[in-house]
N, C-alpha and C. Protein backbone atom coordinates (compact mmCIF):
# COMPACT_ATOMS: atom_id res chain seq x y z
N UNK A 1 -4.48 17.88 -3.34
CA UNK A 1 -5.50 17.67 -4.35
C UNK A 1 -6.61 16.85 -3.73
N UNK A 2 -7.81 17.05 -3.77
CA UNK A 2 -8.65 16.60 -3.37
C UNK A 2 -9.24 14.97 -4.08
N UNK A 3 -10.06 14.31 -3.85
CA UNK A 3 -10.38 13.61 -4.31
C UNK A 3 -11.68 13.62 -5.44
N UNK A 4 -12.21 14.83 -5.19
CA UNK A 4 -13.18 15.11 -6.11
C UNK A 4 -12.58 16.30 -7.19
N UNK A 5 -11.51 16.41 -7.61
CA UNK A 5 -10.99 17.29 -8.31
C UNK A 5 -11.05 16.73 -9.74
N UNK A 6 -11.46 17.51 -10.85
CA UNK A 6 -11.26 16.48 -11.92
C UNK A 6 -10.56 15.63 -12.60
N UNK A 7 -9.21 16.04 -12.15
CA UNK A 7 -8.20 15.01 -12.72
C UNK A 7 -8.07 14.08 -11.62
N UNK A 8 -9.10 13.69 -10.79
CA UNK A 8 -8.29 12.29 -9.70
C UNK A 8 -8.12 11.40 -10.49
N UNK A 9 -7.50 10.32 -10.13
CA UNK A 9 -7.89 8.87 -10.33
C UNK A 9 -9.04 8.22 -9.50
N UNK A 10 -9.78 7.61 -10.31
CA UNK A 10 -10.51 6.77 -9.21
C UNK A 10 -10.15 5.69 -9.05
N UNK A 11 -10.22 4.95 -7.59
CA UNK A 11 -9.80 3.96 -7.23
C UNK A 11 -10.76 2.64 -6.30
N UNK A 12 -10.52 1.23 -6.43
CA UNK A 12 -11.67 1.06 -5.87
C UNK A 12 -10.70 0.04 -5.19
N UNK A 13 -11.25 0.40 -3.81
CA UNK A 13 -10.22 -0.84 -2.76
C UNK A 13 -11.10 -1.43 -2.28
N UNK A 14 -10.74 -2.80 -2.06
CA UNK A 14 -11.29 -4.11 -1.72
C UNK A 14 -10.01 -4.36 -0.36
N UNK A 15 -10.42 -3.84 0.96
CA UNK A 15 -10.24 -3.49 2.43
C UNK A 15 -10.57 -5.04 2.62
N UNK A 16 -9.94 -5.65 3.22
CA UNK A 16 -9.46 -7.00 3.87
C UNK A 16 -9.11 -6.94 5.43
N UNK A 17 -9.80 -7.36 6.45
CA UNK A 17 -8.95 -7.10 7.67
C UNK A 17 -9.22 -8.09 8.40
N UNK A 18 -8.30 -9.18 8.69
CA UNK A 18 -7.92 -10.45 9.41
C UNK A 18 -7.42 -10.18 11.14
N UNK A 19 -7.92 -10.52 11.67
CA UNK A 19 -8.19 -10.51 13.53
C UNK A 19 -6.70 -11.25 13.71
N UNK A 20 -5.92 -11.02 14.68
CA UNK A 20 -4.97 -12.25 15.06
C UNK A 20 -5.49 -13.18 15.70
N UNK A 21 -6.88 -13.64 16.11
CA UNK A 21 -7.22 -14.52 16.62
C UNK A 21 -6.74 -15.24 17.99
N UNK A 22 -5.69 -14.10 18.27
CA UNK A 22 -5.21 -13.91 19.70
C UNK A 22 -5.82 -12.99 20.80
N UNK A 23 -7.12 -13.49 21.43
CA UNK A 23 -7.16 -12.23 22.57
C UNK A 23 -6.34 -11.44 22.77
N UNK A 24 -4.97 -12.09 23.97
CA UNK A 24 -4.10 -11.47 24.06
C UNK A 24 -3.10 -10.50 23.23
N UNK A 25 -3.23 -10.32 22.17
CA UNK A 25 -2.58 -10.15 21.21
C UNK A 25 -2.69 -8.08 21.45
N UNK A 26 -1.22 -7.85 21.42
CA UNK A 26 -1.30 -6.17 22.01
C UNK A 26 -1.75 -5.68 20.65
N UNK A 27 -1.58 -5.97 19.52
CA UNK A 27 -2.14 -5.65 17.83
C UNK A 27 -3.22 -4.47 18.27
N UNK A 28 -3.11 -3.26 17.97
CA UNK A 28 -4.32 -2.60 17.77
C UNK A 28 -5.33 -2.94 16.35
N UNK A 29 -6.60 -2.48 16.52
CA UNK A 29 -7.67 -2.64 15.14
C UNK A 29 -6.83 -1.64 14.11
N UNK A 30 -7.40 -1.98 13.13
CA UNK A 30 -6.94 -0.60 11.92
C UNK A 30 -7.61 0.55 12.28
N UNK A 31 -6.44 1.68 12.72
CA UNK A 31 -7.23 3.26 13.15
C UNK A 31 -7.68 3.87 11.84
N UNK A 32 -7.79 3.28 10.12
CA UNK A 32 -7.68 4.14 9.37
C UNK A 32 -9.12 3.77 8.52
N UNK A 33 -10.01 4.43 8.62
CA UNK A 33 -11.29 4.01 7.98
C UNK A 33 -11.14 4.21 6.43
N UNK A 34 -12.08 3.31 5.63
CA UNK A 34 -12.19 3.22 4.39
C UNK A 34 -11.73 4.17 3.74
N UNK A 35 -12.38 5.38 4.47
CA UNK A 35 -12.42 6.33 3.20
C UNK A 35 -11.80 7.36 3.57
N UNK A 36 -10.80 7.26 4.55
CA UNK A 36 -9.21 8.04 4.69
C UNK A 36 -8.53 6.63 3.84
N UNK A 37 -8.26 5.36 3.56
CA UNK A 37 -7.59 4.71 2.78
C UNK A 37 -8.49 5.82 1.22
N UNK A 38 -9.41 5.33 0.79
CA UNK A 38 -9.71 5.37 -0.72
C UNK A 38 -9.54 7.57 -1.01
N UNK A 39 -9.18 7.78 0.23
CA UNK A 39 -8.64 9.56 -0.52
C UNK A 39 -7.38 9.59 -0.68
N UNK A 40 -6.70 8.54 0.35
CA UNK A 40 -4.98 8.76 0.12
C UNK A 40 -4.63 8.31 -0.64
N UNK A 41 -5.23 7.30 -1.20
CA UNK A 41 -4.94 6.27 -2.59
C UNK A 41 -5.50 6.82 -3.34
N UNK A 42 -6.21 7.44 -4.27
CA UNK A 42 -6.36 8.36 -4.87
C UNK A 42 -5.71 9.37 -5.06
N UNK A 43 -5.22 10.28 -3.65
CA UNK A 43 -4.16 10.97 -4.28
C UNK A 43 -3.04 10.62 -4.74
N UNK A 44 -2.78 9.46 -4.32
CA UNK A 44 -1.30 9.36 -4.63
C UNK A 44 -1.25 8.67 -5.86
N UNK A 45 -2.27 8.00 -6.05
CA UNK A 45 -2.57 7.34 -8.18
C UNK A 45 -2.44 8.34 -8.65
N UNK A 46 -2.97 9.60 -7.96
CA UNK A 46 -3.03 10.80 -9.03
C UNK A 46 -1.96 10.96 -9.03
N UNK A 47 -0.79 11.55 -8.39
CA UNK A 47 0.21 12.30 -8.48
C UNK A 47 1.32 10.91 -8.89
N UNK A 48 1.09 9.44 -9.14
CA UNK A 48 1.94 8.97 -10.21
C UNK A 48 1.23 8.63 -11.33
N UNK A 49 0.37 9.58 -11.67
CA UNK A 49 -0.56 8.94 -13.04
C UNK A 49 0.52 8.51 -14.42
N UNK A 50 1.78 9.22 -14.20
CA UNK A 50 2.56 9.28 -15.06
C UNK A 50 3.08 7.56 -15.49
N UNK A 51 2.78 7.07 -14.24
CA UNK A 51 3.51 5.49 -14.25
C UNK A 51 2.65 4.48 -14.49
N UNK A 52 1.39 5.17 -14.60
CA UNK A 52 0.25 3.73 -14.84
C UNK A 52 -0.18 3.87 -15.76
N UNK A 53 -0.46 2.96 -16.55
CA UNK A 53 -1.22 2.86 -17.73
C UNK A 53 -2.40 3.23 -17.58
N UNK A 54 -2.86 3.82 -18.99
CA UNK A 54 -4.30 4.58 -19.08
C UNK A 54 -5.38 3.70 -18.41
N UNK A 55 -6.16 4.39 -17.88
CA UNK A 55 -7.46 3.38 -17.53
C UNK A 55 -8.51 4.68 -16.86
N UNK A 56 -9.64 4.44 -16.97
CA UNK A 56 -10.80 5.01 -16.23
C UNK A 56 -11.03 4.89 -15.07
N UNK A 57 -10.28 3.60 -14.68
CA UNK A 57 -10.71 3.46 -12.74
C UNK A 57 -9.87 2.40 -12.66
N UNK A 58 -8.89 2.12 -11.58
CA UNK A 58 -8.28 1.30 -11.03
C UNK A 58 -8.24 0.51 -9.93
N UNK A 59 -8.40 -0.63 -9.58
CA UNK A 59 -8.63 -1.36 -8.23
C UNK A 59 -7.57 -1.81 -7.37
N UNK A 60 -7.41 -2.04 -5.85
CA UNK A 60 -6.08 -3.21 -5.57
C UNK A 60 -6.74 -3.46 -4.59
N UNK A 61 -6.11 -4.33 -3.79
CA UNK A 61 -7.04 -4.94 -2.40
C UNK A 61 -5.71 -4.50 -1.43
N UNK A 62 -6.41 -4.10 -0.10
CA UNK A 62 -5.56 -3.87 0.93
C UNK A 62 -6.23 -4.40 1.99
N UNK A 63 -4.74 -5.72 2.25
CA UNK A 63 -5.62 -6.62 3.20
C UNK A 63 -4.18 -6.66 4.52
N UNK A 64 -5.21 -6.22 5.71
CA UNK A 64 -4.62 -5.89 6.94
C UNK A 64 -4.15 -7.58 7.81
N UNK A 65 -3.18 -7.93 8.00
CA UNK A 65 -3.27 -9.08 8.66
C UNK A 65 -2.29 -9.05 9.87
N UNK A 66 -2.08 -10.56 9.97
CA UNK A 66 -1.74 -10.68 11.59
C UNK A 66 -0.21 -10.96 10.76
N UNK A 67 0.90 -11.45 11.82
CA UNK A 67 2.22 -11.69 11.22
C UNK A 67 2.18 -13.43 10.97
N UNK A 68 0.80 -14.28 11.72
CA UNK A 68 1.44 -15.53 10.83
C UNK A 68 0.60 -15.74 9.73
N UNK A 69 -0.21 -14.83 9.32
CA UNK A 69 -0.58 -14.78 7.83
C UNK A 69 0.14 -14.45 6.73
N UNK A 70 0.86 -13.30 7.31
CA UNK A 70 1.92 -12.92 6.68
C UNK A 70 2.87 -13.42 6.88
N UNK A 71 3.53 -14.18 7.22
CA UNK A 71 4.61 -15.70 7.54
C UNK A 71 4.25 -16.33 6.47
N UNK A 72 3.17 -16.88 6.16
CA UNK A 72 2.70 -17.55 6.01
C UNK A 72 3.06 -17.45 4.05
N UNK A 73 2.37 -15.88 3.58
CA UNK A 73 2.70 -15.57 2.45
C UNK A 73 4.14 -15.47 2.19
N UNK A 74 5.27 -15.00 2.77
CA UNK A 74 5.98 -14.46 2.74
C UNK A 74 7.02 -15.90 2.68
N UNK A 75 6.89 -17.25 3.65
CA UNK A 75 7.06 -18.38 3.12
C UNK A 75 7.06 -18.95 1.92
N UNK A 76 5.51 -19.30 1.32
CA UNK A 76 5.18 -18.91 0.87
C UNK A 76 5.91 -18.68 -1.03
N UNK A 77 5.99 -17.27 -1.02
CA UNK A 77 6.28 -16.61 -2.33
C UNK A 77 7.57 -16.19 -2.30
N UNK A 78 8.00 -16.09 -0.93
CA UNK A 78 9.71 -15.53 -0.79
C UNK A 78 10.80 -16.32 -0.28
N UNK A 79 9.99 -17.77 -0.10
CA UNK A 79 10.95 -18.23 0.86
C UNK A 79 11.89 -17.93 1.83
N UNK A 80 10.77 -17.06 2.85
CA UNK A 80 11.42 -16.53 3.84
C UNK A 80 10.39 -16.45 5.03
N UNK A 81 10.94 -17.74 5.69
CA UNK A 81 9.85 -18.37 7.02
C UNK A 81 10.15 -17.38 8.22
N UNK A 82 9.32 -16.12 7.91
CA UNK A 82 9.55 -15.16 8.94
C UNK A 82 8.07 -13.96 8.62
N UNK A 83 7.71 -13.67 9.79
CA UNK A 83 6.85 -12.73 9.48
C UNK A 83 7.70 -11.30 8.28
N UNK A 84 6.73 -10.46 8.11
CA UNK A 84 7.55 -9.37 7.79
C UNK A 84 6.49 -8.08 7.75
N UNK A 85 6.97 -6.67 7.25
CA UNK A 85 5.67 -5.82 7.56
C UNK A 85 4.51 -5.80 6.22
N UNK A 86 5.31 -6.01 5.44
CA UNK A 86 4.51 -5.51 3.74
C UNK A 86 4.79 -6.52 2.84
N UNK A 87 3.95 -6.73 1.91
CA UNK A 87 4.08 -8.06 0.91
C UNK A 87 3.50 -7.46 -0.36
N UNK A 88 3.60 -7.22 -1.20
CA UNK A 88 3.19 -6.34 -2.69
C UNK A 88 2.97 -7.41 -3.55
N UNK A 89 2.11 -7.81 -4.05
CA UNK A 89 1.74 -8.75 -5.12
C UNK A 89 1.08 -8.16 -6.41
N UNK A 90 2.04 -7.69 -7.08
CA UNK A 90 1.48 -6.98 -8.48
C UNK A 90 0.50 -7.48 -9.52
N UNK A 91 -0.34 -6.93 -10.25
CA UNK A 91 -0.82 -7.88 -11.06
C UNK A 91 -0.87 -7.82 -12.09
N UNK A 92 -0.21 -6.49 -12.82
CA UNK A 92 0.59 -6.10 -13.76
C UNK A 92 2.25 -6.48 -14.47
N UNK A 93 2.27 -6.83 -15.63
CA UNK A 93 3.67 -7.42 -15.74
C UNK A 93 4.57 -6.39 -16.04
N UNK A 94 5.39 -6.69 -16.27
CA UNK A 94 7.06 -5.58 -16.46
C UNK A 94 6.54 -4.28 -17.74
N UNK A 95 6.46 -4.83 -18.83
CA UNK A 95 5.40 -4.35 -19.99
C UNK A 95 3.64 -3.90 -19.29
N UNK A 96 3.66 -2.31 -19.23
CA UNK A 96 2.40 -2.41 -18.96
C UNK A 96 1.22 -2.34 -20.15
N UNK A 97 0.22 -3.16 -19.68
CA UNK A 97 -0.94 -4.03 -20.82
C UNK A 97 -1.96 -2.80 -20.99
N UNK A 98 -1.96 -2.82 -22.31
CA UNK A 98 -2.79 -1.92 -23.30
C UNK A 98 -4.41 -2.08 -23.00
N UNK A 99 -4.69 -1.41 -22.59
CA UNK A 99 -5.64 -1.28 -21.78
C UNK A 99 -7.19 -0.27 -22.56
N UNK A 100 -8.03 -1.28 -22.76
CA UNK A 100 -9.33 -0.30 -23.68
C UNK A 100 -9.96 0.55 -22.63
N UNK A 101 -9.98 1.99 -23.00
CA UNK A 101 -10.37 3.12 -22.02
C UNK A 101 -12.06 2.89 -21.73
N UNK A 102 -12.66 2.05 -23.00
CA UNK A 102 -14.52 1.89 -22.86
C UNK A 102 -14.40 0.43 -21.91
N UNK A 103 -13.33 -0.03 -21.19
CA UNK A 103 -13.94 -1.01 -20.40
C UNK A 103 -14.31 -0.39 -19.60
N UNK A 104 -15.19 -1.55 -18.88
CA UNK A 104 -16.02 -0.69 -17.54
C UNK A 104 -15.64 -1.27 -16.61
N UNK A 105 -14.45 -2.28 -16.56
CA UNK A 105 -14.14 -2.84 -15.67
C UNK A 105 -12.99 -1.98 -15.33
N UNK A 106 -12.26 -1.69 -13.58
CA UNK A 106 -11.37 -0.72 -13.41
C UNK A 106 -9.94 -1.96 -13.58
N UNK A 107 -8.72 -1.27 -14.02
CA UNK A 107 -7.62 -2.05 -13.83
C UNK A 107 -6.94 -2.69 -12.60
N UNK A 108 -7.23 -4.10 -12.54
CA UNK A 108 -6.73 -4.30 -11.30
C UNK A 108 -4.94 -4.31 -11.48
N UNK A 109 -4.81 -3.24 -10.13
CA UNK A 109 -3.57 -2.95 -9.54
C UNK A 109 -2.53 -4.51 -9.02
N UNK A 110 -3.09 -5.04 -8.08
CA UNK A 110 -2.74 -5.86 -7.18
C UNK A 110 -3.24 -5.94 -5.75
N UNK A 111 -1.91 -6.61 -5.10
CA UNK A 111 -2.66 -6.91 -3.79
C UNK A 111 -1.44 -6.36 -2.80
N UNK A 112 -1.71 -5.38 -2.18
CA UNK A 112 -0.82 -5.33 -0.68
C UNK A 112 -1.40 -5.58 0.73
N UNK A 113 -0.15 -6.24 1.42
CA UNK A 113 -0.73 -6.85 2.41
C UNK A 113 -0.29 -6.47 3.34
N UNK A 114 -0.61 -6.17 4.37
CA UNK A 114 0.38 -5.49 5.50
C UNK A 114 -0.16 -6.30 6.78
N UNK A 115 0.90 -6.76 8.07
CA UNK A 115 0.78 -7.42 8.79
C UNK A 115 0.37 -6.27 9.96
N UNK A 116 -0.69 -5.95 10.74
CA UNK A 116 -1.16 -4.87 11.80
C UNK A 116 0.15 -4.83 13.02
N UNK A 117 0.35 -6.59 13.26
CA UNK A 117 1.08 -6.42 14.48
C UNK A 117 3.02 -6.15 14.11
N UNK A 118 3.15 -6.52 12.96
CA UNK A 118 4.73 -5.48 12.52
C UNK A 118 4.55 -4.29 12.82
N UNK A 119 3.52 -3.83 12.17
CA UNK A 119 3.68 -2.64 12.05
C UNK A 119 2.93 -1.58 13.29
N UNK A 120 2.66 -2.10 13.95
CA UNK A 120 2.25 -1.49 15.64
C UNK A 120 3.77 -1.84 16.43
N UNK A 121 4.24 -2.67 16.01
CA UNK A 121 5.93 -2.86 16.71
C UNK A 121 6.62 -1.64 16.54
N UNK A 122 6.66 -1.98 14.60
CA UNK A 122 7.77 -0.66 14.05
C UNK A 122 7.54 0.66 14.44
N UNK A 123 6.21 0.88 14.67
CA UNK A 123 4.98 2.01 14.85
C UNK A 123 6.07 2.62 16.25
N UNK A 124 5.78 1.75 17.15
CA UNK A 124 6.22 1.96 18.27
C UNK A 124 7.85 2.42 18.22
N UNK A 125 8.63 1.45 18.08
CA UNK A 125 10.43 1.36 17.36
C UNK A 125 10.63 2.72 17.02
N UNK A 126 9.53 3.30 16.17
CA UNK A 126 10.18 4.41 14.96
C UNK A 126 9.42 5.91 16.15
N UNK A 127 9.01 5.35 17.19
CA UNK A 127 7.99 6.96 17.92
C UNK A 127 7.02 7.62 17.19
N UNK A 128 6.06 6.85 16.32
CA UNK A 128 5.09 7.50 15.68
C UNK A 128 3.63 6.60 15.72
N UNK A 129 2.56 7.20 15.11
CA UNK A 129 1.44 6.13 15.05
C UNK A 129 1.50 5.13 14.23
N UNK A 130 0.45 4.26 14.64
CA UNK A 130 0.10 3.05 14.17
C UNK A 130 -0.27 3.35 12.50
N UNK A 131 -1.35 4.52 12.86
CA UNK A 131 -1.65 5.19 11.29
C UNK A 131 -0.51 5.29 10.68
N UNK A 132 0.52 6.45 10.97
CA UNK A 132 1.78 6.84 9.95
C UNK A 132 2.21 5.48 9.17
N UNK A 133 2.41 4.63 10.32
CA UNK A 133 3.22 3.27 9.73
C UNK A 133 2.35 2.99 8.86
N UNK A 134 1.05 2.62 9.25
CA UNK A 134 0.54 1.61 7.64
C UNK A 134 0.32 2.67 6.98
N UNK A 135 0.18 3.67 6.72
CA UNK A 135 0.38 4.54 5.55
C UNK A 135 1.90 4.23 4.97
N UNK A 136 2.82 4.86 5.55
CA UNK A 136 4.01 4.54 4.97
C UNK A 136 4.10 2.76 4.25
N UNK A 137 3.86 1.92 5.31
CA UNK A 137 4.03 0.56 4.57
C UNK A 137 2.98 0.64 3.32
N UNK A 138 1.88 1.01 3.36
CA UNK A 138 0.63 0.92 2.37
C UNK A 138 1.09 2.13 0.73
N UNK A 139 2.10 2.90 1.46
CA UNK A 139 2.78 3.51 0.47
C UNK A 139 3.58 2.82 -0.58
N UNK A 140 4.58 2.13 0.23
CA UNK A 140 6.00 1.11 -0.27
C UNK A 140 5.12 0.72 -1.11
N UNK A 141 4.35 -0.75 -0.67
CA UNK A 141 3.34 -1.85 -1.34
C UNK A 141 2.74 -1.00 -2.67
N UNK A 142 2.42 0.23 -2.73
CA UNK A 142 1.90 0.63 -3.77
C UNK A 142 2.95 1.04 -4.86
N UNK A 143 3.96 1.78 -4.66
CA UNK A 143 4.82 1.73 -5.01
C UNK A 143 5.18 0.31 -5.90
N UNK A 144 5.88 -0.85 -5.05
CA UNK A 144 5.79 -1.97 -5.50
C UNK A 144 4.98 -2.59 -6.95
N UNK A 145 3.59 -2.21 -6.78
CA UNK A 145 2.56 -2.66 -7.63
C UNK A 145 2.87 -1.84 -8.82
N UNK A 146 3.44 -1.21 -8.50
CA UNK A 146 3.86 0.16 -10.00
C UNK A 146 5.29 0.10 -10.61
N UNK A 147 5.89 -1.12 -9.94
CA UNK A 147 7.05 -1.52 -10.73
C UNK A 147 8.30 -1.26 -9.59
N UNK A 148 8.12 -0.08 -8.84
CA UNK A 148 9.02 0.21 -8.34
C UNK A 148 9.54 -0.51 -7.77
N UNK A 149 11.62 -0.77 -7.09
CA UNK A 149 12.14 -2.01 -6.58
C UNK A 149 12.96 -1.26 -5.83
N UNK A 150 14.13 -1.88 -5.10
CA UNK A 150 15.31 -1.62 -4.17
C UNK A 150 16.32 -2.34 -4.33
N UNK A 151 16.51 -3.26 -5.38
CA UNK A 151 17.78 -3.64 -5.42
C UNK A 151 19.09 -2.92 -4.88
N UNK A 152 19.03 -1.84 -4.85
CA UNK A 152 20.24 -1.35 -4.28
C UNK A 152 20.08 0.10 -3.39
N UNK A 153 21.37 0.51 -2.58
CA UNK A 153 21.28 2.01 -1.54
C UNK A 153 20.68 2.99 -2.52
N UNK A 154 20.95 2.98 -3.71
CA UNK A 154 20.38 4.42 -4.26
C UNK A 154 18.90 4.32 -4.88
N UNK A 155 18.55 3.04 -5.31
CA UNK A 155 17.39 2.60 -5.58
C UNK A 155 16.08 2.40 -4.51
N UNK A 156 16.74 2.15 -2.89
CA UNK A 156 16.12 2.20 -1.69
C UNK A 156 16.19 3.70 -1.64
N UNK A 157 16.91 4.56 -1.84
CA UNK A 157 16.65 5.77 -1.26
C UNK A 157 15.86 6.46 -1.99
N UNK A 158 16.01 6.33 -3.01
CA UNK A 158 14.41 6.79 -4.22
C UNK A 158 13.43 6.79 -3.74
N UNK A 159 13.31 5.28 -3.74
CA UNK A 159 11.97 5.07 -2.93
C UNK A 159 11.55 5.40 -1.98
N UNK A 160 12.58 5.83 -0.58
CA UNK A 160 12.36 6.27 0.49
C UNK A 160 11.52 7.57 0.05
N UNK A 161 12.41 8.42 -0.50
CA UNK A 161 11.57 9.63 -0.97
C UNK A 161 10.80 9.71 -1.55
N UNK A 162 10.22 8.78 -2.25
CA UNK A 162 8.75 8.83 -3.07
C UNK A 162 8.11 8.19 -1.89
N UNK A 163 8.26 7.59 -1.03
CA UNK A 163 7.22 7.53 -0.11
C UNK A 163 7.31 8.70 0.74
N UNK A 164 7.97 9.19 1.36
CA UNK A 164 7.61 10.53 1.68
C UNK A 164 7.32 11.20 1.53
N UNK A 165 7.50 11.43 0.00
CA UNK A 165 6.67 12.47 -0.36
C UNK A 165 5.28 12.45 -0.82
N UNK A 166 5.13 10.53 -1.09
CA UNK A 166 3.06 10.72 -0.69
C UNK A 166 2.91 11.06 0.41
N UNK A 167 3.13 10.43 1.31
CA UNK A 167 2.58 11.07 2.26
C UNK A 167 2.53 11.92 2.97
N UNK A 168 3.81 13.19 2.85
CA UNK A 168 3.26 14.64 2.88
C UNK A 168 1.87 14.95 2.26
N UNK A 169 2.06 14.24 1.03
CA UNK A 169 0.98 14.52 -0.17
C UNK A 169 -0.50 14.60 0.79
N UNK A 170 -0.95 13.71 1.95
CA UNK A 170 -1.96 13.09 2.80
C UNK A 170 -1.96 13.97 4.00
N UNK A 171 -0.92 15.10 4.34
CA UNK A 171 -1.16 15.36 5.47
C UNK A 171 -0.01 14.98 6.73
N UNK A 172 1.40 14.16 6.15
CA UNK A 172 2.07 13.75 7.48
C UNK A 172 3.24 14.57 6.71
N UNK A 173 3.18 15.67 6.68
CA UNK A 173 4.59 16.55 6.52
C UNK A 173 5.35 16.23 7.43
N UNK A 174 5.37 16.55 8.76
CA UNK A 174 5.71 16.71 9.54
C UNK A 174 6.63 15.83 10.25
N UNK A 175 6.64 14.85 9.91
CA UNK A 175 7.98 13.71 10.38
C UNK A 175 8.76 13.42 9.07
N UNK A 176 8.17 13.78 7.97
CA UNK A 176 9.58 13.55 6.76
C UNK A 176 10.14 14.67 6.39
């Protein structure tokens, strides 16, 4: 589905991208420009429109960082003094909020955060690109913001497959 199709969602991302401030640092830049993020996110709002509450336009921020930023959060809100790849900060509660369709303001989603240099590791670990990975992580995190969880093997494997299957949805058939 395209992004100009009439039933998209529109979406408005607020793109964040933090340097490791390490020369040395093997971290590649983000290979994925704005507006390959704001079509894949779009499609994939579209194809869970079923799970979000009504709205005219929806926002989240996707902010690219280093791993001791993300240490840092992940300290932090999880108490867990360790980098990690993805951090989902919803901004929606359990009950989703009734929402007037004549605002003109879009619903903010939340915030996912993804650390560049995890995920150029895992990138590497798993034999695929840097892209696939933060798509896939930028998948989870969205996911996340929409309620979704893993408490358990069958609840992780759900999810496994709803992330796979956005991102077939984008174009990466081919490794899921």
């Amino acid at each position: 589905m395209s992004a100009s199709s009439p039933c998209a969602i529109n979406v408005e991302i607020n793109l964040q991208e933090v340097s490791s401030g390490d020369p040395k640092s093997p971290v590649e830049v983000n290979p994925i420009s704005i507006n390959d993020w704001q079509s894949w996110l779009e499609v994939w709002l579209t194809s869970l429109k079923s799970q979000l509450p009504k709205a005219d336009a929806y926002e989240l921020t996707l902010r690219l960082t280093n791993d001791a930023e993300i240490q840092g959060f992940n300290s932090q809100y999880r108490q867990q003094n360790k980098p990690t790849d993805v951090l989902a900060f919803a901004a929606l509660e359990a009950e989703m909020p009734i929402f007037q369709s004549d605002d003109p303001e879009p619903l903010y989603l939340g915030d996912i955060i993804i650390s560049l240099e995890t995920a150029a590791v895992q990138a590497q670990q798993n034999n695929h690109s840097l892209t696939i990975e933060l798509a896939w992580l930028a998948s989870h995190g969205l996911l996340h913001l929409l309620g979704w969880d893993h408490p358990d093997d069958q609840r992780l494997e759900e999810m496994l497959a709803q992330q796979a299957n956005l991102l077939k949805q984008v174009g990466f058939a081919t490794i899921f």
